[in-house]
Protein backbone atom coordinates (compact mmCIF):
# COMPACT_ATOMS: atom_id res chain seq x y z
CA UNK A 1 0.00 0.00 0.00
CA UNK A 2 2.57 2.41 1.17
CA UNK A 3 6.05 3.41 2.63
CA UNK A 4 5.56 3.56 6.51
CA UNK A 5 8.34 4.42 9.26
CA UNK A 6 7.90 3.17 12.84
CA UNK A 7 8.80 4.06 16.60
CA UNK A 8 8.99 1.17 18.96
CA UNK A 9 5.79 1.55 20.40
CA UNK A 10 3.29 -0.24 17.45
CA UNK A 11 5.70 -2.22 16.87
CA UNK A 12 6.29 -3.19 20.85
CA UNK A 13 2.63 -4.17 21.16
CA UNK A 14 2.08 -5.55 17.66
CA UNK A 15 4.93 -8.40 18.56
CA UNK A 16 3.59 -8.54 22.33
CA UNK A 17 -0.31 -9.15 20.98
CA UNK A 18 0.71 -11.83 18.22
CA UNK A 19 0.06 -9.63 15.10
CA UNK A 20 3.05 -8.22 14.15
CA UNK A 21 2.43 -10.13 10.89
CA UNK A 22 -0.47 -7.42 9.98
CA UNK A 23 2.17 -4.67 8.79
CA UNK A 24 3.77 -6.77 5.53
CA UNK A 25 -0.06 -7.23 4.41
CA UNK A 26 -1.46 -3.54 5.12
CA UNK A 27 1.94 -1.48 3.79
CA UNK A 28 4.28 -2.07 0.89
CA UNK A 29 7.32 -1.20 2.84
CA UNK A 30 8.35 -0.90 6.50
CA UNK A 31 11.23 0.71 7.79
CA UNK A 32 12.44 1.15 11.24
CA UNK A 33 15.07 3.88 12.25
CA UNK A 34 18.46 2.36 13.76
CA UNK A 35 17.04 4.14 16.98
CA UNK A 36 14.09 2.07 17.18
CA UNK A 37 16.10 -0.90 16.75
CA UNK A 38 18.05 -0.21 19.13
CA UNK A 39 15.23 0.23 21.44
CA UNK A 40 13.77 -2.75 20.44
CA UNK A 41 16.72 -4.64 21.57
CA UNK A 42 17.42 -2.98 24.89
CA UNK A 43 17.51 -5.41 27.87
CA UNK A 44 14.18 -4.11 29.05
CA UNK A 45 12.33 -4.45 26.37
CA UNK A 46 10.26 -7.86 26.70
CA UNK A 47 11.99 -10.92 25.54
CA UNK A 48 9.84 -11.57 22.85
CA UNK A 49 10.95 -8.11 21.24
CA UNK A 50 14.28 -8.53 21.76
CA UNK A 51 13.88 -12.07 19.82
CA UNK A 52 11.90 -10.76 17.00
CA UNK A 53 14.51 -8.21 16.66
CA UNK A 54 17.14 -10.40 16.63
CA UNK A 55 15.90 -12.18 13.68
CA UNK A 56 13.77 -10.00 11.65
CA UNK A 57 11.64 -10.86 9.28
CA UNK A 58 12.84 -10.34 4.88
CA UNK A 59 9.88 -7.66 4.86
CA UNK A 60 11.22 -5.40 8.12
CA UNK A 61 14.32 -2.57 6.48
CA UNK A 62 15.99 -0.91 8.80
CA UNK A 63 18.26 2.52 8.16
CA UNK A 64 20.42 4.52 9.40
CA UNK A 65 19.04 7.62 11.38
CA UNK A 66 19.21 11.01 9.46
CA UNK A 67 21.00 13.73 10.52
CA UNK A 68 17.96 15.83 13.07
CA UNK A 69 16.98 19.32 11.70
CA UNK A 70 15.10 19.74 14.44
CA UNK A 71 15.45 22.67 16.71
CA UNK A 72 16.00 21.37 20.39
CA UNK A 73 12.74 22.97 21.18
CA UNK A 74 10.45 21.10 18.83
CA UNK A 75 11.62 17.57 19.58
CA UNK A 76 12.23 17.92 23.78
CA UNK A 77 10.43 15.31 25.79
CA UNK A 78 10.87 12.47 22.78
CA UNK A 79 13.19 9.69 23.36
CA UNK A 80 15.58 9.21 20.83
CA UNK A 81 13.62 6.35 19.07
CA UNK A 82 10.61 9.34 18.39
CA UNK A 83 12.74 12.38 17.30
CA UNK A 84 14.32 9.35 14.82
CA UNK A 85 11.16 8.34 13.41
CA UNK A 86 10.43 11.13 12.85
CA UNK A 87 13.30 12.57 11.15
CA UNK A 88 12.94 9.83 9.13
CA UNK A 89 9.62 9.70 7.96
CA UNK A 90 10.46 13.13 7.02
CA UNK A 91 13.86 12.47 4.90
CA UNK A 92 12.26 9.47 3.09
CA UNK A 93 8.93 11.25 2.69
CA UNK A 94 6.85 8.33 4.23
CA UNK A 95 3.14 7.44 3.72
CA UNK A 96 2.84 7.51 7.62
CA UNK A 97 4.36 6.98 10.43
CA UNK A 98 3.45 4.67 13.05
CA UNK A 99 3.96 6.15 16.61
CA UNK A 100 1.77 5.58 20.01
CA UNK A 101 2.87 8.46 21.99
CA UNK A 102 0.82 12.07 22.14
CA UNK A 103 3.92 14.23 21.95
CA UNK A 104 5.67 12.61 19.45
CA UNK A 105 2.08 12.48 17.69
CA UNK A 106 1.88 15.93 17.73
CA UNK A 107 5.10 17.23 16.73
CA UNK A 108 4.89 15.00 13.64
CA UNK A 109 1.66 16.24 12.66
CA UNK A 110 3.25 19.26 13.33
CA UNK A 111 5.67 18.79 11.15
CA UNK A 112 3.69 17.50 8.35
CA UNK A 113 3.41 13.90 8.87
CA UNK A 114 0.36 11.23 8.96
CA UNK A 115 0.22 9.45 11.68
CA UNK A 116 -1.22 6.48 13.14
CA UNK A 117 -0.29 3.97 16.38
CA UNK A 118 -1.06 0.33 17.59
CA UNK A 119 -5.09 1.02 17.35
CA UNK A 120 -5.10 2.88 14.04
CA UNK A 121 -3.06 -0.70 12.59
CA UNK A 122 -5.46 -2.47 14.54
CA UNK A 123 -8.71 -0.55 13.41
CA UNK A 124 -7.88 -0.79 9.75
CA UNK A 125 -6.57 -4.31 9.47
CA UNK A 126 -10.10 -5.36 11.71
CA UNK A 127 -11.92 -2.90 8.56
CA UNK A 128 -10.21 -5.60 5.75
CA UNK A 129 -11.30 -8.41 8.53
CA UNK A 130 -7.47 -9.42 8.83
CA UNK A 131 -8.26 -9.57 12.83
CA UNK A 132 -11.04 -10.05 15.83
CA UNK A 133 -10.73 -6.10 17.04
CA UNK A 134 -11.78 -7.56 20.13
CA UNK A 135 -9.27 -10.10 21.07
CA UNK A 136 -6.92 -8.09 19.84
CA UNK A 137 -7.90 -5.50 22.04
CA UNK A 138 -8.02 -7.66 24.95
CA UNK A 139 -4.71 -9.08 24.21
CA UNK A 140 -3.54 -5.18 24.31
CA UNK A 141 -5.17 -4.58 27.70
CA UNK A 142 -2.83 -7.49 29.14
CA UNK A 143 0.18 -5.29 28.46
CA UNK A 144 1.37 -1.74 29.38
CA UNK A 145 -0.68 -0.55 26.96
CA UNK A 146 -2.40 2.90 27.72
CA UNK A 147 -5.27 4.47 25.81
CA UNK A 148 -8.12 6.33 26.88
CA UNK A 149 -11.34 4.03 27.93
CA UNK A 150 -12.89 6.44 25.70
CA UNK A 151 -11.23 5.74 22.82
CA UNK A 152 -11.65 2.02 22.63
CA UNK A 153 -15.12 2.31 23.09
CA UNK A 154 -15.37 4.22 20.54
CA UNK A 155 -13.71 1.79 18.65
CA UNK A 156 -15.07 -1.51 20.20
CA UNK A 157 -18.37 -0.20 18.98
CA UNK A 158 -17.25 0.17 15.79
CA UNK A 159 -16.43 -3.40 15.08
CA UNK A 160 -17.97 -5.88 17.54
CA UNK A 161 -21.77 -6.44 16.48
CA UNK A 162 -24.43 -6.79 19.80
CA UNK A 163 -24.52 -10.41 18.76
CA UNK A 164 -20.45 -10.65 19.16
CA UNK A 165 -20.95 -10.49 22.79
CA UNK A 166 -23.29 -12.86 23.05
């Protein structure tokens, strides 16, 4: 579909719920920053990151970070993964850019970019009925995870019929 760039975070909680495998079959081309890699593989990170990581799969590139043209300013309170994702969604002139937190959100829209996180993957691959929105979502509420409540209901009610609950 497209060229896409993306910060740990989707990609965190895409491995974590089991669908990791969505990405290859909504976008054309992912590409993580060296940044992200490297957060990917930091000894925190869960082990089944750091494994995925370790061997990633033929449709996962992954380049080196631009050079920031940021202005301190614009980029303070992102990590290093963020500010890199940005940069390069920017320098490669990416579809969109796949991010989960609000700052970084906003200084990419700021700066131009589309955006979308875990739920926006998760929302469109649920619209091409690639996955159950809801046990994906309930997979996502078993780790760190943080949305509003707001938000997924929103969203629950977009995709699970009154006769899916029952």
């Amino acid at each position: 579909m497209r060229l896409v760039i993306a910060d740990t975070g989707p990609i965190n909680y895409l491995i974590l719920i089991g669908n990791i495998d969505l990405l290859p079959v909504l976008f054309e081309k992912v590409i993580l920053p060296s940044a992200v890699r490297a957060e990917l593989t930091d000894p925190d990170a869960p082990p089944s990151v750091r494994g995925w990581i370790a061997d990633p799969p033929a449709w996962l590139e992954v380049h080196e970070t631009p050079r920031s043209q940021f202005d301190q300013v614009s980029v303070e309170g992102l990590d290093e993964g963020e500010t890199a994702a940005i940069a390069l969604a920017i320098s490669l002139d990416a579809d969109l850019l796949l991010i989960d937190e609000r700052k970084g959100v906003s200084v990419a829209r700021g700066k131009g970019l589309r955006v979308t996180g875990t739920l926006g993957v998760l929302d469109v691959a649920a619209q091409h009925g690639l996955v159950n929105f809801a046990r994906a979502i309930d997979r996502l509420r078993r780790t760190t995870f943080r949305t509003p409540e707001a938000l997924l209901d929103s969203l629950m009610k977009k995709h699970v019929s009154p006769r899916d609950n029952g």
